[in-house]
C-alpha atoms as a PDB file:
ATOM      1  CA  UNK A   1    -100.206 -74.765  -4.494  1.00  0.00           C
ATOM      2  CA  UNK A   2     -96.051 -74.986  -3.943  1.00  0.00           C
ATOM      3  CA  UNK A   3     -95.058 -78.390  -3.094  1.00  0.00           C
ATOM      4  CA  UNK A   4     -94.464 -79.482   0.424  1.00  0.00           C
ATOM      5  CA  UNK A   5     -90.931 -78.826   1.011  1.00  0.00           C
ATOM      6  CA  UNK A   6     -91.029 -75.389  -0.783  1.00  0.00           C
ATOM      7  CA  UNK A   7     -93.807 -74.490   1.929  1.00  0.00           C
ATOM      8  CA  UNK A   8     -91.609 -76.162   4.518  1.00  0.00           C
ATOM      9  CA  UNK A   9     -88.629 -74.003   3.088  1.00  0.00           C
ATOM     10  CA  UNK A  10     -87.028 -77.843   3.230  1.00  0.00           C
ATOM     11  CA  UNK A  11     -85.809 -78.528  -0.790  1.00  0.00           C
ATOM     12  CA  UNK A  12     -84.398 -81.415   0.311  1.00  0.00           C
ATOM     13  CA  UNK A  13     -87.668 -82.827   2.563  1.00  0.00           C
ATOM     14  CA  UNK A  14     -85.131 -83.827   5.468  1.00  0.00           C
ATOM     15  CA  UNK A  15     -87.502 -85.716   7.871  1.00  0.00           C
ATOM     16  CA  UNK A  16     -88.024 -84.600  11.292  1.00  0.00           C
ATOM     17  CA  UNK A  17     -85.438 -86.198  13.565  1.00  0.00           C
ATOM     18  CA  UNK A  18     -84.028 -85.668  17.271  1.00  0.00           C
ATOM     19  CA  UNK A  19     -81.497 -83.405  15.606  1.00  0.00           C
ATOM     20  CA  UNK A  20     -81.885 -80.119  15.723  1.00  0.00           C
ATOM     21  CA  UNK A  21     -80.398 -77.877  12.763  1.00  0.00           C
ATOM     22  CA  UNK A  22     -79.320 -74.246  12.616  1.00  0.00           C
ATOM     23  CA  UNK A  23     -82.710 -72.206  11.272  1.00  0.00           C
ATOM     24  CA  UNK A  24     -84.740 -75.174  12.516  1.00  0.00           C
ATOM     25  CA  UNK A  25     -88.436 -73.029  13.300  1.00  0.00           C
ATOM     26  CA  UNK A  26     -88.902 -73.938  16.777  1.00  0.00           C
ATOM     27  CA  UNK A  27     -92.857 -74.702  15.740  1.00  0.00           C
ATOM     28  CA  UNK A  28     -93.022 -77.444  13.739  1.00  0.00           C
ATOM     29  CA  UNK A  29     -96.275 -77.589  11.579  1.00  0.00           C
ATOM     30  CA  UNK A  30     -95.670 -80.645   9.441  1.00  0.00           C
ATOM     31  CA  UNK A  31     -95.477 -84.092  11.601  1.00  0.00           C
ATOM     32  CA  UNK A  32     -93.369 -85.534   8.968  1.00  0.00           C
ATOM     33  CA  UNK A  33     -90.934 -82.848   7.414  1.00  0.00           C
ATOM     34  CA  UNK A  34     -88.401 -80.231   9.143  1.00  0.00           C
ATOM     35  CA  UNK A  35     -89.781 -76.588   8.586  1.00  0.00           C
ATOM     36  CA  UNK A  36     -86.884 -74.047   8.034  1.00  0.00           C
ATOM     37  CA  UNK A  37     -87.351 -70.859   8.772  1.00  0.00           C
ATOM     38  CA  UNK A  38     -85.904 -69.753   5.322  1.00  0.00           C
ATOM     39  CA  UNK A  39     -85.116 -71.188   2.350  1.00  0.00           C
ATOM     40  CA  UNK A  40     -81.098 -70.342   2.833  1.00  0.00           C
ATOM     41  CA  UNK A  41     -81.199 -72.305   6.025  1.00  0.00           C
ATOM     42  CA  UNK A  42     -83.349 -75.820   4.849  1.00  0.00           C
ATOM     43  CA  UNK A  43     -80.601 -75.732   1.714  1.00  0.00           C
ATOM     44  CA  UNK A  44     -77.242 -75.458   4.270  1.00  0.00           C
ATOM     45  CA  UNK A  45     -79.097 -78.232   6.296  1.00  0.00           C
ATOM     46  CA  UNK A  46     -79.545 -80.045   2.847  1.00  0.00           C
ATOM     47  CA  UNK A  47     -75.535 -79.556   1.588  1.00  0.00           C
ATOM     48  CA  UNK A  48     -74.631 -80.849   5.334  1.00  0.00           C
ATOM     49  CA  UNK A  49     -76.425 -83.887   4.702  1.00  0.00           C
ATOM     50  CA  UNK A  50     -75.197 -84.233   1.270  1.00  0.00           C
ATOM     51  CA  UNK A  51     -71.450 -83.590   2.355  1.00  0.00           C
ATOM     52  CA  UNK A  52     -71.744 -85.837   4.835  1.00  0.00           C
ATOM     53  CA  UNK A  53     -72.971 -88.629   2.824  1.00  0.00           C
ATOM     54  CA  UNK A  54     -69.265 -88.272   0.671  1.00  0.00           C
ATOM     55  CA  UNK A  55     -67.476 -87.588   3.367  1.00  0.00           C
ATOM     56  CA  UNK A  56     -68.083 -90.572   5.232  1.00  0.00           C
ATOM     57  CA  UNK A  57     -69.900 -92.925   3.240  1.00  0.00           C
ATOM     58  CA  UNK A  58     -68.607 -92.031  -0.275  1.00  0.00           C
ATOM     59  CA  UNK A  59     -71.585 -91.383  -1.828  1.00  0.00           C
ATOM     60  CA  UNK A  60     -70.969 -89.336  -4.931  1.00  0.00           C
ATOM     61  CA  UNK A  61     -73.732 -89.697  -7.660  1.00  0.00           C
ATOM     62  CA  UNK A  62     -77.656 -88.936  -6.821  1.00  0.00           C
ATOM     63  CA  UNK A  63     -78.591 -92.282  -7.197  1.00  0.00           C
ATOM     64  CA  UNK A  64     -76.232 -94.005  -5.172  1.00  0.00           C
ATOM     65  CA  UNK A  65     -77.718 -91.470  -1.971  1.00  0.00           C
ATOM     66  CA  UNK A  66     -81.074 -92.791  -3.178  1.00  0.00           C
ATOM     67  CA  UNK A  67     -80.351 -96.707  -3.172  1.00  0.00           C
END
C-alpha cells in the first residue's frame, strides 16, 4: 500500500480547497486531499504553496511552515 498522497499524486497532501490548481483531476476521489493528475503537477502545486509561504509570509525553515 503507497501512502495517501503518493496515490493522490499530492506529496505535499494540500487539502481540498475552493481553489482550483493547474493538473487538478476534475474527479476528486478523496473528500479530504487534492488528487493530481500526475505527480509533476501535485509537486508545482506544492513549490507554489511553499514559495508563497516566503514570499509573503517569510517562512523559510520547515518548521516554521509547520507552527
Amino acid at each position: 500500500m503507497f501512502p495517501r498522497g503518493i496515490l493522490l499524486n499530492n506529496p505535499g497532501n494540500l487539502e481540498i480547497t475552493r481553489d482550483t490548481w493547474r493538473g487538478q483531476a476534475k474527479l476528486q476521489t478523496d473528500k479530504r486531499f487534492v488528487r493530481f493528475l500526475t505527480p509533476r503537477a501535485g509537486l508545482r502545486a506544492l513549490m507554489k504553496v511553499l514559495i508563497t509561504y516566503d514570499d509573503i509570509y517569510g517562512l523559510t525553515t520547515i518548521s516554521r511552515i509547520i507552527s
